[in-house]
Protein backbone atom coordinates (compact mmCIF):
# COMPACT_ATOMS: atom_id res chain seq x y z
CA UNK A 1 0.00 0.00 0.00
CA UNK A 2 2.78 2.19 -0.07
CA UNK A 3 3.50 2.10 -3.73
CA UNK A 4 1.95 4.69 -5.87
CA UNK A 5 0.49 1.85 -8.45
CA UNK A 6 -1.92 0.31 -5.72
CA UNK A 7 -3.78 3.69 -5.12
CA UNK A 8 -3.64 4.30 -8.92
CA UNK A 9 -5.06 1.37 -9.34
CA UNK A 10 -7.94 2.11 -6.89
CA UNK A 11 -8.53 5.37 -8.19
CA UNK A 12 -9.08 3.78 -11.56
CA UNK A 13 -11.48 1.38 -9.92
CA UNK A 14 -13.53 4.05 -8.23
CA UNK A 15 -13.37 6.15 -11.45
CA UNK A 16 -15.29 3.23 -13.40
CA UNK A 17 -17.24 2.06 -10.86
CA UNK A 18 -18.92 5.74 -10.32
CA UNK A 19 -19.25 5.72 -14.26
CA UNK A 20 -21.08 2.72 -13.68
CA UNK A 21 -23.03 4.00 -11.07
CA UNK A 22 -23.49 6.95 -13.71
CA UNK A 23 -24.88 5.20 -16.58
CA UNK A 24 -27.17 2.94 -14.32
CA UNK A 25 -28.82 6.75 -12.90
CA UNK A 26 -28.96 7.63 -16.66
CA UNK A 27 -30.82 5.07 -17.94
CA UNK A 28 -32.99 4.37 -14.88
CA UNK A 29 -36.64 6.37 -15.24
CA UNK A 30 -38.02 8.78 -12.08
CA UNK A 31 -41.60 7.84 -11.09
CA UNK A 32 -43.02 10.47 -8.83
CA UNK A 33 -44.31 10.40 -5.15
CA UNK A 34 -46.93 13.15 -5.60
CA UNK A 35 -48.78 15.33 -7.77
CA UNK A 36 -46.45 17.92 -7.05
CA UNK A 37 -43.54 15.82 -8.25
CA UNK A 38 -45.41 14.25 -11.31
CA UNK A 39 -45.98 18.45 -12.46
CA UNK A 40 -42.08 19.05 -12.27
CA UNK A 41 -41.08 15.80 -14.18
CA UNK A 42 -43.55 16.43 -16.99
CA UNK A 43 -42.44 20.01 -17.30
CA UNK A 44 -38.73 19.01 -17.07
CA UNK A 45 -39.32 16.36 -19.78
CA UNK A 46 -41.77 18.25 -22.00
CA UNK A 47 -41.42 22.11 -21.64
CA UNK A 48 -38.60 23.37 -24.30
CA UNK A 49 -36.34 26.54 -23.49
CA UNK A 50 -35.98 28.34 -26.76
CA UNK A 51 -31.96 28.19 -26.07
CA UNK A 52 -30.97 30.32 -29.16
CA UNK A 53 -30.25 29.95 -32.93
CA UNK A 54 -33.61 27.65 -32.35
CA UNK A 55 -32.25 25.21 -30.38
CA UNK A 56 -35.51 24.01 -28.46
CA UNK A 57 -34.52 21.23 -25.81
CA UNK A 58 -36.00 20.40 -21.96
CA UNK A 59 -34.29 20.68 -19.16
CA UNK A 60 -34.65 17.18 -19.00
CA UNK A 61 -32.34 16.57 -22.19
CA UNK A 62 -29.58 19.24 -21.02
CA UNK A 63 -29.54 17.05 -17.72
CA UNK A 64 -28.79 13.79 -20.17
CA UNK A 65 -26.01 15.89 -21.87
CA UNK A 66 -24.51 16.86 -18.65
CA UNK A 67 -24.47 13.34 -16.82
CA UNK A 68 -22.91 11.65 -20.43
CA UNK A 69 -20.36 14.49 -20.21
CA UNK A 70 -19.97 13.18 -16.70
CA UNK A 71 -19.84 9.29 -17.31
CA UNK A 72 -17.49 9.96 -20.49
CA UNK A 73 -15.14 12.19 -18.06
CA UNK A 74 -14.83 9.31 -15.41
CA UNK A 75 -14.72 6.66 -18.02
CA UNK A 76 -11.51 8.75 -19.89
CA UNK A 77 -9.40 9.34 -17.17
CA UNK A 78 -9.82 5.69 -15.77
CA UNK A 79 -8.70 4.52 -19.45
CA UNK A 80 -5.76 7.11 -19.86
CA UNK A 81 -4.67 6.54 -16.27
CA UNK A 82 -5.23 3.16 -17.02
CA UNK A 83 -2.95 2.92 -20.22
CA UNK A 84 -0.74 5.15 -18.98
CA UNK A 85 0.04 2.63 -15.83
CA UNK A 86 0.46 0.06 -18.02
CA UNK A 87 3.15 1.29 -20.47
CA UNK A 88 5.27 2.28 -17.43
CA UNK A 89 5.99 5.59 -18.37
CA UNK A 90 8.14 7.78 -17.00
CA UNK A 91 7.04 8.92 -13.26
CA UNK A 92 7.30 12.45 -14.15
CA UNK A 93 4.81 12.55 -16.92
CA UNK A 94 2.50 10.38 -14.91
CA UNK A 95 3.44 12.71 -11.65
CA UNK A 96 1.81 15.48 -13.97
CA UNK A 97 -0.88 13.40 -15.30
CA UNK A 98 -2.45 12.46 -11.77
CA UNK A 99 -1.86 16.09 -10.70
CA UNK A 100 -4.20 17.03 -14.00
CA UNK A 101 -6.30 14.57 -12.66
CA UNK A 102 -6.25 15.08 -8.84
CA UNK A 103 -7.26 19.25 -9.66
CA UNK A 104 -10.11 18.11 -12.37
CA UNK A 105 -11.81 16.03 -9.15
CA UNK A 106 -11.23 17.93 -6.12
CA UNK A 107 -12.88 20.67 -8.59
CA UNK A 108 -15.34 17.84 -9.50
CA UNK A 109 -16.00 16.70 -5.98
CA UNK A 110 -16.53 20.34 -4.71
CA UNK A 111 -19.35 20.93 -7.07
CA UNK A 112 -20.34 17.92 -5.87
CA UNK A 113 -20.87 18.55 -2.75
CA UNK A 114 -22.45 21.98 -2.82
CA UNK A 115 -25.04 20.49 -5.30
CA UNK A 116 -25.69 17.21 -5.06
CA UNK A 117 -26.32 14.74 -2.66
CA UNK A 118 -24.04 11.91 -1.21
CA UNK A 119 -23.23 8.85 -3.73
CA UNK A 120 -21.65 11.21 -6.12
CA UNK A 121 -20.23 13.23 -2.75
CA UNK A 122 -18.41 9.97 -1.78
CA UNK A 123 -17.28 8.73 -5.34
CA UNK A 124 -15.80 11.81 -6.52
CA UNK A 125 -14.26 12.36 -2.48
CA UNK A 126 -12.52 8.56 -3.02
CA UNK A 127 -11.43 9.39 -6.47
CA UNK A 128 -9.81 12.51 -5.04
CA UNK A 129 -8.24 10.66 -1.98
CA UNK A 130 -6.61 7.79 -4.08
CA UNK A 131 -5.37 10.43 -6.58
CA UNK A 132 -4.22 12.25 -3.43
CA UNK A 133 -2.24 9.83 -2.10
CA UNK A 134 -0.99 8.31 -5.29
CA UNK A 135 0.77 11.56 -6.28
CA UNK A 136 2.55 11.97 -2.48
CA UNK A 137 3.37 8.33 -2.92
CA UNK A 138 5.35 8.71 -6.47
CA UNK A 139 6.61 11.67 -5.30
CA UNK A 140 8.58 9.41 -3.13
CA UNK A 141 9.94 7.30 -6.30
């Protein structure tokens, strides 16, 4: 545990498994409680913002694009940390690599936690923690 490769490693596992987690939210349908609820999923899947240049899309549909941004995110950085673990490159690109990626989630998990609730709170916080510690540990290499 005090190699730089395990907590990679687990940071690539938590980075799939939240893209996972992702796709299964995606493609999973809301049913509402109330009547209340049932008003604000029919006018987040039916009522179109005129966005511009006539670009007419829900709210519902700019909340797709954003979580596929999200899943595609967590599902590029596991394959590039991935790859890039596996070619043993040199520690100093991948030193600047998992910094890249260490700032893109502690962003990522900030956001997170001012505006969401806790699943995605405690995937993006592990992603950032193994990233964390992965970049003191190659520091020591």
């Amino acid at each position: 545990m005090r190699n730089y490769s395990f907590w990679l490693k687990a940071a690539i596992i938590s980075q799939c498994m939240t893209g996972i987690f992702h796709v299964l939210g995606i493609v999973s349908s809301s049913k509402p409680n109330n009547e209340t609820e049932k008003t604000l999923l029919d006018l987040m899947q039916n009522y179109k913002f005129d966005l511009g240049s006539g670009f007419l899309h829900s709210m519902d549909d700019v909340m797709l694009a954003f979580s596929i941004s999200f899943a595609l995110l967590l599902f590029f950085s596991a394959v590039l940390n991935f790859y890039l673990l596996k070619t043993n490159i040199a520690p100093n690109i991948l030193r600047g690599v998992i910094v890249i990626n260490l700032l893109t989630y502690i962003l990522c998990f900030t956001t997170m936690a001012l505006l969401t609730f806790l699943p995605p709170i405690v995937c993006t916080g592990l992603i950032s923690l193994f990233l964390m510690i992965a970049l003191m540990q190659i520091r020591k290499v």
